[in-house]
Protein backbone atom coordinates (compact mmCIF):
# COMPACT_ATOMS: atom_id res chain seq x y z
CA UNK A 1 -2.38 4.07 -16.89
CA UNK A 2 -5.83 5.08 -15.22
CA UNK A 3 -6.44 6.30 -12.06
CA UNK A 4 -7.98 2.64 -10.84
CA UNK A 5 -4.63 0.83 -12.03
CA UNK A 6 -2.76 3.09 -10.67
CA UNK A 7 -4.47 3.40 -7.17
CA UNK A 8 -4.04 -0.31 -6.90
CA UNK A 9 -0.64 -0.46 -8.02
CA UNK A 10 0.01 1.60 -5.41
CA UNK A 11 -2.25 0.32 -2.54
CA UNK A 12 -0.31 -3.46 -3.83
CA UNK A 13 3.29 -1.73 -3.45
CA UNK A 14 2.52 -0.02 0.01
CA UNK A 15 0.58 -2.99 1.51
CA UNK A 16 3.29 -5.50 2.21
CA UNK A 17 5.57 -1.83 2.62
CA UNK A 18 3.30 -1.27 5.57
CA UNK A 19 2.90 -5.12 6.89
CA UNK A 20 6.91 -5.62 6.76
CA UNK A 21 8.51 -2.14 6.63
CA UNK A 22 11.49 -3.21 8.78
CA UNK A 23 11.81 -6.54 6.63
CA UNK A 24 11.66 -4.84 2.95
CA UNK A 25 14.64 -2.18 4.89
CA UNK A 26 16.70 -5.65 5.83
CA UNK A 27 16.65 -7.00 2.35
CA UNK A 28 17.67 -3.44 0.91
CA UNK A 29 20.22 -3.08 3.76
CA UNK A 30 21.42 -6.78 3.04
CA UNK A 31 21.52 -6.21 -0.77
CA UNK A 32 23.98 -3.09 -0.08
CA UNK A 33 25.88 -4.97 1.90
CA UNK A 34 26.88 -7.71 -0.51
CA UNK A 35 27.49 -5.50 -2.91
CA UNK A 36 30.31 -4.12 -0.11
CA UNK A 37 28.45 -0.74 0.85
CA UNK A 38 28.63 -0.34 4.71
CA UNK A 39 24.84 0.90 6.02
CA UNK A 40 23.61 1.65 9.38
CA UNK A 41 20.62 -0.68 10.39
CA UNK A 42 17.46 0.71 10.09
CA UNK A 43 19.17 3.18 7.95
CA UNK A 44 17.63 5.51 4.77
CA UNK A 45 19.86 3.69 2.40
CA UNK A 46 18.59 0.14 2.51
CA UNK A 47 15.07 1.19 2.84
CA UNK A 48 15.10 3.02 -0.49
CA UNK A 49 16.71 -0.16 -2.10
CA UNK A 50 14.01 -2.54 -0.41
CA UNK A 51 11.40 -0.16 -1.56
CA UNK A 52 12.90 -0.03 -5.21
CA UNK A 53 12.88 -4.32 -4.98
CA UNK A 54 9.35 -3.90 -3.95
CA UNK A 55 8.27 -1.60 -6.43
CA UNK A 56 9.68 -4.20 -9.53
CA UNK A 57 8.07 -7.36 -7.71
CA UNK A 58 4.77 -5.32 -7.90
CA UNK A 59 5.83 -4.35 -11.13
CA UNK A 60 6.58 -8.25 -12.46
CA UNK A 61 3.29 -9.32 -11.19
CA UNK A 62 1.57 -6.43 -12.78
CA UNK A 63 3.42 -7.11 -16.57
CA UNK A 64 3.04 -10.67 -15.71
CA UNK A 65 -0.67 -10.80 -14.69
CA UNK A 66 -1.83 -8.24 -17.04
CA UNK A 67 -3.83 -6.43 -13.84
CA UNK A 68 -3.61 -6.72 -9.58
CA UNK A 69 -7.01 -7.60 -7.75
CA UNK A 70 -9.11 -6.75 -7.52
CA UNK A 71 -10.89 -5.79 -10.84
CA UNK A 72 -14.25 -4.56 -10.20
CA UNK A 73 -16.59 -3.27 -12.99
CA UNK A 74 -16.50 0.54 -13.47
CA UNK A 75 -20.23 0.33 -13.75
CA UNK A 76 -20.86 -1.70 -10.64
CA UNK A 77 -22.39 -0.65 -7.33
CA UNK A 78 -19.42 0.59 -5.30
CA UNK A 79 -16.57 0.48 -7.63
CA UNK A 80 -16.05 3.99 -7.12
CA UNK A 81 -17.12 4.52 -3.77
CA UNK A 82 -14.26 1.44 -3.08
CA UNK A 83 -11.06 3.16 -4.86
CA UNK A 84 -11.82 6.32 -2.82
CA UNK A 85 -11.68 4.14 0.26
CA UNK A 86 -8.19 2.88 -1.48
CA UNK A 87 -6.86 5.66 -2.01
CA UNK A 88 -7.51 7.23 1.50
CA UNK A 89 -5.66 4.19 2.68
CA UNK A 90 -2.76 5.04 0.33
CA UNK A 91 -2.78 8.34 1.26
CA UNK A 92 -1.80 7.24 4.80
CA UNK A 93 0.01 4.45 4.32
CA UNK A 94 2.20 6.84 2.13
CA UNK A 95 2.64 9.21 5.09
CA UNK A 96 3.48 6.27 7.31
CA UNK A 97 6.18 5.27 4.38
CA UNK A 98 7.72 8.84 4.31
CA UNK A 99 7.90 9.63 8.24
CA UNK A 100 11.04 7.31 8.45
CA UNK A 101 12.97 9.14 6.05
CA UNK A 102 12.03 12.98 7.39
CA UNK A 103 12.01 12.24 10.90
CA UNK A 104 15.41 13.68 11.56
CA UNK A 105 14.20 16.74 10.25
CA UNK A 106 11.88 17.84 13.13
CA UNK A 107 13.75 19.52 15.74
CA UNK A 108 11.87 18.31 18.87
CA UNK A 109 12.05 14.88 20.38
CA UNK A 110 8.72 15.13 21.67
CA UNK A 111 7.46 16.05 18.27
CA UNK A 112 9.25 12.80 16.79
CA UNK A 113 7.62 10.83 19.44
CA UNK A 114 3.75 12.15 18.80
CA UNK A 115 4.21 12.13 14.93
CA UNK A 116 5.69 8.61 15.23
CA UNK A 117 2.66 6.97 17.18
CA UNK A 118 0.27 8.84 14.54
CA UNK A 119 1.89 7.25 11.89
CA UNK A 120 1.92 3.75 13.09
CA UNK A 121 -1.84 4.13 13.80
CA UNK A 122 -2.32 4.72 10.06
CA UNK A 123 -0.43 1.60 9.82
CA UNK A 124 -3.67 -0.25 12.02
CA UNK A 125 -6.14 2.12 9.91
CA UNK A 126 -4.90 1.50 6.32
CA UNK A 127 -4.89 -2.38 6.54
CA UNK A 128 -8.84 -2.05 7.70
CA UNK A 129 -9.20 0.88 4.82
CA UNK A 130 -7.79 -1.03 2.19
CA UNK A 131 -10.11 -4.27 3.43
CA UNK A 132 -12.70 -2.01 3.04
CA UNK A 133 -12.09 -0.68 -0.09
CA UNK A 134 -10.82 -3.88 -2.48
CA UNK A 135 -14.20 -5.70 -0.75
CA UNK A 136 -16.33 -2.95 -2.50
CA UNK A 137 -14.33 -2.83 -5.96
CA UNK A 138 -14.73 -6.82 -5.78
CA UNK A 139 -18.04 -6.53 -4.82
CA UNK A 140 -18.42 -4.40 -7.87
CA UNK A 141 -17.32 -6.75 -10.40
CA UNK A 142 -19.92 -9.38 -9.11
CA UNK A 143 -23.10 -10.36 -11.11
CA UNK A 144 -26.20 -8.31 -9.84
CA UNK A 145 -28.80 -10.67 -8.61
CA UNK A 146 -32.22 -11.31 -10.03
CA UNK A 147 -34.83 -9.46 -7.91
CA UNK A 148 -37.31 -11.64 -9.98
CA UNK A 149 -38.93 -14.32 -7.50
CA UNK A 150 -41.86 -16.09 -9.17
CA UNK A 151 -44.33 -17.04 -7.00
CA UNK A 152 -47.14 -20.15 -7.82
């Protein structure tokens, strides 16, 4: 797999991660719990299992589909320019997708509190980093236009 599919596989498994973090943890939690394990809500358990659904619905579409959108054309103005927007976005939406799982590690509340409004700010910034970025790797994949005007 090349970096592009891979950079949108991920950016397409941490979008709705990042839109409905607290739903994908539900479905986990709820998952568990039919199968008779006892979780906390909110807990690390039924986030990793929503996570893991995620990842093979991304996956299905992916086998399924053949590729995600957008595809671009290597070759095209901003193709390039557009994954490294994607990938900054995944970069903090991936730090937004840890912090819930290493929070208990920090030994300061306070610390919890200014980490935790940092990362749901990449939350706000991600969404408008990934618009960015899959509107110049579409853009890319567009037919150049004709500079040609013929005037009579």
């Amino acid at each position: 797999m090349n970096f592009a599919r891979s950079n949108l596989f991920i950016a397409w498994f941490l979008i709705p991660e990042t839109l409905a973090m607290g739903w994908v943890a539900f479905v986990g939690r709820m998952l568990l719990e039919l199968l008779g394990v006892s979780t906390e809500e909110e807990g690390i358990p039924g986030r990793i299992v929503g996570a893991l659904l995620l990842l093979g619905v991304v996956s299905a579409v992916q086998i399924m589909r053949g590729s995600l959108a957008p595809v671009g054309n290597p070759e095209g103005r901003g193709y390039r320019f557009g994954h490294r927007w994607v990938l900054a976005a995944n970069v903090l939406a991936a730090l937004l997708f840890i912090f819930p799982f290493t929070w208990q590690l920090l030994p300061n509340r306070d610390v919890v509190m200014v980490f935790s409004k940092f990362t749901i700010a990449f939350g706000y910034w991600v969404m408008a980093m990934w618009g960015i970025g899959f509107s110049f790797i579409y853009q890319s994949g567009l037919p150049a236009k004709s500079s040609s005007t013929s005037h009579s």
